[in-house]
C-alpha atoms as a PDB file:
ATOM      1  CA  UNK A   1     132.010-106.394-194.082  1.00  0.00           C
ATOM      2  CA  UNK A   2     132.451-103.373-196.392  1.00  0.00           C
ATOM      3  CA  UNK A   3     133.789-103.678-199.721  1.00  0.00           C
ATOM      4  CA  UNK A   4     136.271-101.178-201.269  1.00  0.00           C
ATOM      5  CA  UNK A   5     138.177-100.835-198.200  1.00  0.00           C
ATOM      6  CA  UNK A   6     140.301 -97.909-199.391  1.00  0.00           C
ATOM      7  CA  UNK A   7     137.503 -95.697-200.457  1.00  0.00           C
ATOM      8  CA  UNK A   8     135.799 -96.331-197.824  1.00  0.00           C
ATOM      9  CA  UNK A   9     138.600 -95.350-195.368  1.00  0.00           C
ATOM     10  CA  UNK A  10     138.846 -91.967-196.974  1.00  0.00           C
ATOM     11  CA  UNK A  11     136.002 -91.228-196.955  1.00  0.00           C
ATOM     12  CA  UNK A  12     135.707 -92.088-193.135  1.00  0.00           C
ATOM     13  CA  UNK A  13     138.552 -89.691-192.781  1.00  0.00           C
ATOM     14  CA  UNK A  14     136.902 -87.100-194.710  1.00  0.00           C
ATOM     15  CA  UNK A  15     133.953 -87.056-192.228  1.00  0.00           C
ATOM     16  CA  UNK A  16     135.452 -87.168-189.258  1.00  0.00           C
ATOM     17  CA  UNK A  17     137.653 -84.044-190.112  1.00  0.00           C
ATOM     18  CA  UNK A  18     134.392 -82.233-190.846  1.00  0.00           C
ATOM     19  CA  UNK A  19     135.576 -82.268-194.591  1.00  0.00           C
ATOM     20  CA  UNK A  20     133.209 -84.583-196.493  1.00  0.00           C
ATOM     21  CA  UNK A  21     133.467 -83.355-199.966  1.00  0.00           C
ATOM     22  CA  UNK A  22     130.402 -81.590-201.776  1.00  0.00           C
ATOM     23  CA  UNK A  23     130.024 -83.592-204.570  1.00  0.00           C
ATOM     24  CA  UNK A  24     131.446 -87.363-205.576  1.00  0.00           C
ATOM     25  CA  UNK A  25     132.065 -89.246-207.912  1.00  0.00           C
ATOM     26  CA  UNK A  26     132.151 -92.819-208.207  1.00  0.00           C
ATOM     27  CA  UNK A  27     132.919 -94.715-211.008  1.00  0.00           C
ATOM     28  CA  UNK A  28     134.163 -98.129-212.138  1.00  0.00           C
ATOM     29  CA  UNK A  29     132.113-100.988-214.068  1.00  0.00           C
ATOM     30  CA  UNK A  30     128.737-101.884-212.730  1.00  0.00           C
ATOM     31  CA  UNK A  31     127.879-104.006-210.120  1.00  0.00           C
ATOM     32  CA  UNK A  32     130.793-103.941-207.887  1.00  0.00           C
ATOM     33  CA  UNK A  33     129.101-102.245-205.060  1.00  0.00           C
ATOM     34  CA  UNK A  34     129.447 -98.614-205.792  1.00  0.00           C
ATOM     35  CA  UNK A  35     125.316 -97.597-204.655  1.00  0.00           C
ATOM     36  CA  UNK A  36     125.821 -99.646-201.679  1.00  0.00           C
ATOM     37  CA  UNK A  37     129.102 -97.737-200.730  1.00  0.00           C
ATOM     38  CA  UNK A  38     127.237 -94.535-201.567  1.00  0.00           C
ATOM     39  CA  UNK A  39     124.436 -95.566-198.663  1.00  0.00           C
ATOM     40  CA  UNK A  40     126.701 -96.684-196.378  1.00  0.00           C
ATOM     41  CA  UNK A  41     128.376 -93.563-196.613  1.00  0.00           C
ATOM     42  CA  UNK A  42     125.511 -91.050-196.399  1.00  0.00           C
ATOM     43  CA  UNK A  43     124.688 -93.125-193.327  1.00  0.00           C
ATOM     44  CA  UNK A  44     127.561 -92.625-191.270  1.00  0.00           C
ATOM     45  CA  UNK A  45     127.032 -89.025-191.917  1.00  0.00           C
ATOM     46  CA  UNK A  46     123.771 -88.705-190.766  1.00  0.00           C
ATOM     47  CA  UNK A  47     123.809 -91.635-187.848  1.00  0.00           C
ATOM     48  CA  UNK A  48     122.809 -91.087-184.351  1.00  0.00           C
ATOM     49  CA  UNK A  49     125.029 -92.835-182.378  1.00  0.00           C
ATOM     50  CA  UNK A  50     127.326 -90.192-180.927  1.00  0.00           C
ATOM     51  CA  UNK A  51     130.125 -92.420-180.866  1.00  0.00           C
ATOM     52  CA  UNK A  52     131.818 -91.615-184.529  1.00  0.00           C
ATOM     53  CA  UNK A  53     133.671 -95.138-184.253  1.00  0.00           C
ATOM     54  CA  UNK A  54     130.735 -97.249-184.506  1.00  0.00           C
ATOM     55  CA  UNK A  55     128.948 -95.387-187.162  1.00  0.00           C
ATOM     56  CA  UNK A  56     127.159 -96.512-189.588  1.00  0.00           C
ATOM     57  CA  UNK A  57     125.531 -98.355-186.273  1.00  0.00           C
ATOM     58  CA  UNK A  58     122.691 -99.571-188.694  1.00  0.00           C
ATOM     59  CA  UNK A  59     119.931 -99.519-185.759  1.00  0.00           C
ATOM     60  CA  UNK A  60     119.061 -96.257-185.401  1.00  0.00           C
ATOM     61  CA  UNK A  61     116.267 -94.391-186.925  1.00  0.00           C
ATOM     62  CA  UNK A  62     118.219 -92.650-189.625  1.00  0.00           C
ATOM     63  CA  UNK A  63     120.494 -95.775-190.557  1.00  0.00           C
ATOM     64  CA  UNK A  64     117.194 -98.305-190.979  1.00  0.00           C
ATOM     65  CA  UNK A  65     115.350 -95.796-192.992  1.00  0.00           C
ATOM     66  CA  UNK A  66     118.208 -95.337-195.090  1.00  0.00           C
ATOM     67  CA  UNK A  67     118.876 -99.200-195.216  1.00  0.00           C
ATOM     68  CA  UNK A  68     115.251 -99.354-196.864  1.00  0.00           C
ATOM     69  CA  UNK A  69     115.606 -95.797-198.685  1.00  0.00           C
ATOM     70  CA  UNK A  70     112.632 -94.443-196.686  1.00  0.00           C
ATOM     71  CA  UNK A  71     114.583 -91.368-195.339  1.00  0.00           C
ATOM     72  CA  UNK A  72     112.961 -88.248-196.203  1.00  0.00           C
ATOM     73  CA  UNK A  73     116.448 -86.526-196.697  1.00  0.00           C
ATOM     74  CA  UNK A  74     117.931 -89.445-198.863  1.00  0.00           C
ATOM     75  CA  UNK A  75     117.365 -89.109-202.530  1.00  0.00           C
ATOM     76  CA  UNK A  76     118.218 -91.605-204.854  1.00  0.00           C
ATOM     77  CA  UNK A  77     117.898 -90.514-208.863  1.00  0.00           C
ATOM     78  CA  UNK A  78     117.988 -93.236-211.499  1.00  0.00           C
ATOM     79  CA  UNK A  79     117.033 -93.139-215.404  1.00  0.00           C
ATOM     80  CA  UNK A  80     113.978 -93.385-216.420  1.00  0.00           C
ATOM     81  CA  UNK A  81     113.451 -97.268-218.227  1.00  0.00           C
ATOM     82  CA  UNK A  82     116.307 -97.074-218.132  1.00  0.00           C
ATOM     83  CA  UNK A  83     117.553 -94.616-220.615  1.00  0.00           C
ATOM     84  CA  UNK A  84     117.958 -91.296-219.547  1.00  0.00           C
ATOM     85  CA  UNK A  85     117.783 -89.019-216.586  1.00  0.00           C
ATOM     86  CA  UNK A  86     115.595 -86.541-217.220  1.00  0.00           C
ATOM     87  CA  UNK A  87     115.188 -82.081-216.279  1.00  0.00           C
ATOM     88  CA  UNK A  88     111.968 -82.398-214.565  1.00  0.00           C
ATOM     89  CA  UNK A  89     113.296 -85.289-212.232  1.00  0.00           C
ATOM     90  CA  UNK A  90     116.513 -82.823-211.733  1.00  0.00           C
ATOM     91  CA  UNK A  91     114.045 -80.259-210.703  1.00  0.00           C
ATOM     92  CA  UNK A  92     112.165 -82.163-208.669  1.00  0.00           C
ATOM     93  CA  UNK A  93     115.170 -82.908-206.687  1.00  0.00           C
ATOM     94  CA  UNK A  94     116.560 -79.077-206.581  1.00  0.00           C
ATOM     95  CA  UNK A  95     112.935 -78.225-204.727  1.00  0.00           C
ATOM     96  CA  UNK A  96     113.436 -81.075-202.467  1.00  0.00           C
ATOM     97  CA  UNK A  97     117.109 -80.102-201.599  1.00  0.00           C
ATOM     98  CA  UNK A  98     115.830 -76.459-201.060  1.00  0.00           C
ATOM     99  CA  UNK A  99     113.527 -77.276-198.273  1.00  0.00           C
ATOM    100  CA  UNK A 100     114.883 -77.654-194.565  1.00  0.00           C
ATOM    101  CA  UNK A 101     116.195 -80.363-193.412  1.00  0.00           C
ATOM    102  CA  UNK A 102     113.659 -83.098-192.180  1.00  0.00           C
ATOM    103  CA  UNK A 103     115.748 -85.055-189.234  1.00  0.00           C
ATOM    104  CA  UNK A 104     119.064 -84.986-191.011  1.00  0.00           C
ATOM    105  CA  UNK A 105     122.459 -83.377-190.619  1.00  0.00           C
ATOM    106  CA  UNK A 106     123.249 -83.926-194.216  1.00  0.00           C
ATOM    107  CA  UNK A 107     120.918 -83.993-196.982  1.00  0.00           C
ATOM    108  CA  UNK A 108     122.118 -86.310-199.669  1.00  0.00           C
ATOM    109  CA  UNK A 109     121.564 -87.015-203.108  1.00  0.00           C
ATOM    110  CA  UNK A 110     122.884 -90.336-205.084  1.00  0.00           C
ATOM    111  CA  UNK A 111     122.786 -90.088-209.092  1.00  0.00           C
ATOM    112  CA  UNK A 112     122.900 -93.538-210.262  1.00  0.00           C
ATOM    113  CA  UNK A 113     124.231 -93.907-213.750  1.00  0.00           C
ATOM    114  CA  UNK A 114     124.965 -90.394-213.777  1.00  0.00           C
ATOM    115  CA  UNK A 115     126.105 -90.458-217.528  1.00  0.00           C
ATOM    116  CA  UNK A 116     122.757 -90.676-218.107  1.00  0.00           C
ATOM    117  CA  UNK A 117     121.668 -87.347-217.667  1.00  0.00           C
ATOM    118  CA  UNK A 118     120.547 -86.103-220.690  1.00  0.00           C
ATOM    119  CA  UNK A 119     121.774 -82.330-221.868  1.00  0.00           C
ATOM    120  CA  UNK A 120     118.994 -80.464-220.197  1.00  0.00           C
ATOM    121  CA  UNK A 121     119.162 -82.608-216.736  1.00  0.00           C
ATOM    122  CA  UNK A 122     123.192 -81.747-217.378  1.00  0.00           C
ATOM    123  CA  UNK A 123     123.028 -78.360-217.296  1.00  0.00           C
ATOM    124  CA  UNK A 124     120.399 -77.701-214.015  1.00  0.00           C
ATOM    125  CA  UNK A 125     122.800 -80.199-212.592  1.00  0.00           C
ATOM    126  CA  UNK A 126     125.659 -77.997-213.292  1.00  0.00           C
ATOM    127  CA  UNK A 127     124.005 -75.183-211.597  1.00  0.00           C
ATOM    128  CA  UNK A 128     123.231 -76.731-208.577  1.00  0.00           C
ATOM    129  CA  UNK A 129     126.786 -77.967-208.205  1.00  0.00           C
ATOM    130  CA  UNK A 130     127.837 -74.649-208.950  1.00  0.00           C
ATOM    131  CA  UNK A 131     124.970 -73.246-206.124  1.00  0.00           C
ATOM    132  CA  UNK A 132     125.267 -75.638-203.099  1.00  0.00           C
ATOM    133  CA  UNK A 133     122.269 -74.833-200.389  1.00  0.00           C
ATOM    134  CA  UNK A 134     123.314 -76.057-196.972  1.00  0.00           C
ATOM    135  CA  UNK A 135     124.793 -79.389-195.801  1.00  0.00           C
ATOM    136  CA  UNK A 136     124.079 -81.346-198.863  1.00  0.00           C
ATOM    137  CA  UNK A 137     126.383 -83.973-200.375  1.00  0.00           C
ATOM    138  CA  UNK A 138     126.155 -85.077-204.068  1.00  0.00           C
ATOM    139  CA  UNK A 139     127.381 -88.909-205.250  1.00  0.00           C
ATOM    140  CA  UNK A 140     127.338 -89.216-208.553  1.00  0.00           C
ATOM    141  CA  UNK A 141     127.972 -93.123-209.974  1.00  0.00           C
ATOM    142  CA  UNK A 142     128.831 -94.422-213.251  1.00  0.00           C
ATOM    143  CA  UNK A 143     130.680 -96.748-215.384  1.00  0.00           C
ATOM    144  CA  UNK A 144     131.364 -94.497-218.279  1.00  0.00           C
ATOM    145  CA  UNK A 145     132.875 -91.137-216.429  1.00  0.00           C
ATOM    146  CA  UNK A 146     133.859 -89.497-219.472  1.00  0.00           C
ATOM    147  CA  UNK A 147     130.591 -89.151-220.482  1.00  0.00           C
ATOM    148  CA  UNK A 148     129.897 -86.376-218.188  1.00  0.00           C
ATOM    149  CA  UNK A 149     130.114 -82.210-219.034  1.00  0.00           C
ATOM    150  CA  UNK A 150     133.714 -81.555-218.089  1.00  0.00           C
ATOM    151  CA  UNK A 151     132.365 -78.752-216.049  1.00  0.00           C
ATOM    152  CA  UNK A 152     130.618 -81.477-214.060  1.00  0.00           C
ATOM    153  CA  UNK A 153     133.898 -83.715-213.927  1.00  0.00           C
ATOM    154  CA  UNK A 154     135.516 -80.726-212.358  1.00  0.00           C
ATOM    155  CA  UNK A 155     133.614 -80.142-209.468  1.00  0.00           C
ATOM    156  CA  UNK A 156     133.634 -83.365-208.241  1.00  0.00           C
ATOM    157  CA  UNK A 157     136.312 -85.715-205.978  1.00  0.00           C
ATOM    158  CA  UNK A 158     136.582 -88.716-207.805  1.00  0.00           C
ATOM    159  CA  UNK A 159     137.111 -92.329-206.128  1.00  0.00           C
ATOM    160  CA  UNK A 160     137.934 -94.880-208.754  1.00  0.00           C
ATOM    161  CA  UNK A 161     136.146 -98.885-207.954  1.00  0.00           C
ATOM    162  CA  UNK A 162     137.798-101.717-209.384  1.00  0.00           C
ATOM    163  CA  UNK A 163     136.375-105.453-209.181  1.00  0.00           C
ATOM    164  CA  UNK A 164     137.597-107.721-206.977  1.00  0.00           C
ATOM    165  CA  UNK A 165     141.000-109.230-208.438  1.00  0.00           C
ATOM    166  CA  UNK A 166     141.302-112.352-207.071  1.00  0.00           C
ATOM    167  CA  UNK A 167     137.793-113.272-208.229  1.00  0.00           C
ATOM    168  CA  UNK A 168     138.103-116.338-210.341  1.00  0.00           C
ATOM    169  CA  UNK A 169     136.964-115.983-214.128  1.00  0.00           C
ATOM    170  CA  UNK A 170     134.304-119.158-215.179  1.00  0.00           C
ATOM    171  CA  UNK A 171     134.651-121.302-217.725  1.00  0.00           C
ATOM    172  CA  UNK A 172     132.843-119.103-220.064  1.00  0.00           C
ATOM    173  CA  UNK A 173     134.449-115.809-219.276  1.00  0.00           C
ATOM    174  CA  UNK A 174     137.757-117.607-219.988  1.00  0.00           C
ATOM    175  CA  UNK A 175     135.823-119.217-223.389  1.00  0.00           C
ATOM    176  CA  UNK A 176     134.505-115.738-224.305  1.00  0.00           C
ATOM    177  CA  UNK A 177     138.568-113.795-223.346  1.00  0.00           C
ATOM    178  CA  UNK A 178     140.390-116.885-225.682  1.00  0.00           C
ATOM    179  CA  UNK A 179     138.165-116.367-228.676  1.00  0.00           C
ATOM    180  CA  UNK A 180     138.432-112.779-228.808  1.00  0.00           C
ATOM    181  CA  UNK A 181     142.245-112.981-228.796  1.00  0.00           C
ATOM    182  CA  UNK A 182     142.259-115.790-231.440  1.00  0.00           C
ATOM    183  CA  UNK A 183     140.088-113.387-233.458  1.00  0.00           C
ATOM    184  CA  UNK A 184     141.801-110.296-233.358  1.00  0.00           C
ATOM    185  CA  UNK A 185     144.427-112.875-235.591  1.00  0.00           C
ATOM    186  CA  UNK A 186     142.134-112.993-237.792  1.00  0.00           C
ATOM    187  CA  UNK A 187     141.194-111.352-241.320  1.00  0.00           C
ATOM    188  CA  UNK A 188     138.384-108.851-241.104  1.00  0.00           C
ATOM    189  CA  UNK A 189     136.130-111.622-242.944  1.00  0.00           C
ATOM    190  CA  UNK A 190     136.906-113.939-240.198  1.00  0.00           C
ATOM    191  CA  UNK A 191     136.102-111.142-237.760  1.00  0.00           C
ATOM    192  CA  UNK A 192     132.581-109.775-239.118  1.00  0.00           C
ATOM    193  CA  UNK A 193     131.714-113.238-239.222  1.00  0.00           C
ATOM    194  CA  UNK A 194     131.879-114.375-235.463  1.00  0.00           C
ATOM    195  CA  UNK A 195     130.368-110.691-234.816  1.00  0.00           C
ATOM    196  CA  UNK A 196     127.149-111.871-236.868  1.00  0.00           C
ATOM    197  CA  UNK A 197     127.825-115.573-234.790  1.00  0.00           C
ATOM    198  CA  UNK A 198     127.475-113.691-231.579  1.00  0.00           C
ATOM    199  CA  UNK A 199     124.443-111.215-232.250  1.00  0.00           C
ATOM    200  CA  UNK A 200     122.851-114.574-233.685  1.00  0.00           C
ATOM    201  CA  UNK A 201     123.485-116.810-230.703  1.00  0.00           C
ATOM    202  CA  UNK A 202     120.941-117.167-227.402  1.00  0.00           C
ATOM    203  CA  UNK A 203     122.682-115.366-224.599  1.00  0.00           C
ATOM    204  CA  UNK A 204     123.383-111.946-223.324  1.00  0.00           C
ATOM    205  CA  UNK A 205     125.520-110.033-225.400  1.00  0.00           C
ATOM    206  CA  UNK A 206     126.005-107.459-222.455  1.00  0.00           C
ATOM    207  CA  UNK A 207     127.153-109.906-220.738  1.00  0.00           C
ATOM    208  CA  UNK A 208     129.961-111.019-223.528  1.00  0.00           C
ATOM    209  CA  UNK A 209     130.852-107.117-223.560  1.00  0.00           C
ATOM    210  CA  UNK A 210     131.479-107.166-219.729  1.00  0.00           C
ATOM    211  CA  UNK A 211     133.187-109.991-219.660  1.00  0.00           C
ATOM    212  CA  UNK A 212     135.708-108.530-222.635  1.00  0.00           C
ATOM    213  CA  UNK A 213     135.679-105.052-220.725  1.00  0.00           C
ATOM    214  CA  UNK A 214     137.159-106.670-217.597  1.00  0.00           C
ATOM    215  CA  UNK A 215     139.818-108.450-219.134  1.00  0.00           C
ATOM    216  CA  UNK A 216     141.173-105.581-221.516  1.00  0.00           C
ATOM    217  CA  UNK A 217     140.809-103.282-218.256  1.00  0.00           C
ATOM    218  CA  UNK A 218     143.051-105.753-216.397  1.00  0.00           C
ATOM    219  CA  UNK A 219     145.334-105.680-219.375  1.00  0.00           C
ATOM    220  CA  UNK A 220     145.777-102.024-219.608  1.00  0.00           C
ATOM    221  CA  UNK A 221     146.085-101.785-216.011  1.00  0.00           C
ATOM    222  CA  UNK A 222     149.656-103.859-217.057  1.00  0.00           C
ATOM    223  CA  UNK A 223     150.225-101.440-220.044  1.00  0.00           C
ATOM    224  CA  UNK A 224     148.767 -98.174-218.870  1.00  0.00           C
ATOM    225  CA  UNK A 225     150.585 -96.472-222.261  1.00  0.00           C
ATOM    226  CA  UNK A 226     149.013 -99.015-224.614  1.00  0.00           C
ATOM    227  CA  UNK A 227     147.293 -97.037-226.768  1.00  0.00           C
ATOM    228  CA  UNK A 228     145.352-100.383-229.105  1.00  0.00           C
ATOM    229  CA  UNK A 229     144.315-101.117-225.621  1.00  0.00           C
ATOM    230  CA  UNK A 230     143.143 -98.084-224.729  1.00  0.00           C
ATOM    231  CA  UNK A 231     140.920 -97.783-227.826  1.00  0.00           C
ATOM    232  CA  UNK A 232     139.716-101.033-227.480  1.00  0.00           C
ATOM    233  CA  UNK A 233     138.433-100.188-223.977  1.00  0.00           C
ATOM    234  CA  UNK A 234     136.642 -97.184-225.294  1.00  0.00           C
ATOM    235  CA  UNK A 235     134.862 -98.855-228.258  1.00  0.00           C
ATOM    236  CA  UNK A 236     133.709-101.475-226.136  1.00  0.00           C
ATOM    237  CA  UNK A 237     132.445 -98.889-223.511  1.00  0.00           C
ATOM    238  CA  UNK A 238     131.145 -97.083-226.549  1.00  0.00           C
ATOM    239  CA  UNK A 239     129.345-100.363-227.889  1.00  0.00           C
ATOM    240  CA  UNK A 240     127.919-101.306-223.953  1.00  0.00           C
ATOM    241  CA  UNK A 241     126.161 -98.026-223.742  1.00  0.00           C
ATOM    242  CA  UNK A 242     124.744 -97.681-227.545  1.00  0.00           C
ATOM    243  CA  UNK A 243     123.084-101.399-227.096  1.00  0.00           C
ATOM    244  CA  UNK A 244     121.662-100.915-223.655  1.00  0.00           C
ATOM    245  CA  UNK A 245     120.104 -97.172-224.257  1.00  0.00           C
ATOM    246  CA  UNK A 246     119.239 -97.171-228.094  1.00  0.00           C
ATOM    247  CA  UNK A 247     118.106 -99.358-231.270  1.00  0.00           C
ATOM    248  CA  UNK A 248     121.863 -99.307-232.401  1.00  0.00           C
ATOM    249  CA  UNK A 249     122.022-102.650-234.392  1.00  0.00           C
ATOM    250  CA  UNK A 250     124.614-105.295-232.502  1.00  0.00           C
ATOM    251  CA  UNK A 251     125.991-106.494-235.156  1.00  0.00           C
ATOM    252  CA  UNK A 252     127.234-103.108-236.657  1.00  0.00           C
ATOM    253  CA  UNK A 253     128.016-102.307-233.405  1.00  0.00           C
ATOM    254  CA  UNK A 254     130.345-105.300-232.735  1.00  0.00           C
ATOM    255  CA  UNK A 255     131.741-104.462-236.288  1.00  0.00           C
ATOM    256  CA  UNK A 256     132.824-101.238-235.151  1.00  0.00           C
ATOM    257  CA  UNK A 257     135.037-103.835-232.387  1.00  0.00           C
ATOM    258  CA  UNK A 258     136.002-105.868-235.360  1.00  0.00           C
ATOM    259  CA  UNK A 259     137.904-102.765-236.677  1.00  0.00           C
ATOM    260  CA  UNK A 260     140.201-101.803-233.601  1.00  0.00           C
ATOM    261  CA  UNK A 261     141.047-105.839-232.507  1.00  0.00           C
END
């Protein structure tokens, strides 16, 4: 069973009108499926059962070797430890997508954490949006969208992901969502002080920022012209991506939190 129904019934539609978009963008927080979506989709276009309606059929040649990302016309760019996409694995890919087709009706190319792209990767990147070659379809994920070059943003149809909203919240999501409404009552002492508590304590503090991310998400989802909210949203995206890609200090980064709340 797919996830992301909706999406995923567009872009059904889009294929079997012959008008799968050039480039896409998915974004939404991590781990809700949006790289598996991405697979699934570059399968169906490139399946071998004739019969549209049962594509992806997942046991033919293409499918399988695109199940285990073996497919000499699938290519799948991530950043490098982590941090960064890089020019020279941007180039690599623009030779790759220059040569013919190996089996494939589409050539695809899926740039995970596609914020990541650092200015030089960027700008190639730009350029061979702006030069398509053949039947080749860009997806593009991320969780922090306005990150990219607005020239990118613009050439790209973009499918929003949202968790699953019935998904019950643990015990220690709920913990984590109660204490950071208790402490935006507080003085800025009080709030410095459980930001030192929390960059001090065992645990993952990505895992805190998630948690917080989700529920003011779900909030301005209720409030879409809440502008506190907004900002709060932005300086915890802000704080998610300094901690996991640089030497940004937590604690003065979860001060910077302390400030909007």
């Amino acid at each position: 069973m797919i996830e992301h129904q909706k999406q995923w019934q567009f872009l059904r539609k889009t294929a079997e009108l012959g008008k799968t978009p050039h480039a896409l963008l998915f974004y939404g927080q991590s781990s809700i499926g949006k790289k598996t979506l991405a697979v699934e989709f570059v399968k169906l276009l490139n399946c071998q059962n004739e019969d549209f309606a049962k594509r992806p059929c997942n046991t033919c040649r293409a499918c399988r070797d695109m199940t285990k990302n073996t497919h000499p016309d699938l290519f799948i760019i991530s950043p490098q430890e982590n941090k960064e996409i890089k020019i020279s694995q941007i180039r690599d890919l623009q030779i790759n997508l220059s040569l013919k087709s190996y089996s494939a009706p589409f050539k695809a190319a899926i740039i995970d954490k596609a914020h990541l792209l650092n200015q030089e990767a960027s700008a190639a990147f730009l350029k061979m949006l702006e030069e398509p070659k053949g039947k080749t379809v860009f997806i593009l994920l991320s969780e922090y969208p306005e990150m990219l070059l607005p020239t990118i943003l613009s050439r790209v149809e973009r499918l929003r992901f949202l968790a699953p909203a019935l998904r019950q919240k643990s015990d220690e999501e709920k913990k984590l969502v109660d204490e950071i409404l208790k402490i935006g009552k507080q003085d800025l002492l009080v709030r410095f002080q459980y930001a030192k508590k929390l960059t001090e304590a065992p645990g993952d503090l990505k895992e805190v920022l998630d948690t917080w991310l989700a529920y003011f998400r779900e909030k301005l989802l209720a409030d879409i012209g809440d502008v506190k909210l907004r900002k709060i949203l932005k300086t915890i995206q802000s704080i998610t991506f300094l901690i996991s890609t640089t030497n940004v200090n937590p604690r003065l980064a979860l001060e910077m939190l302390m400030l909007e709340l």
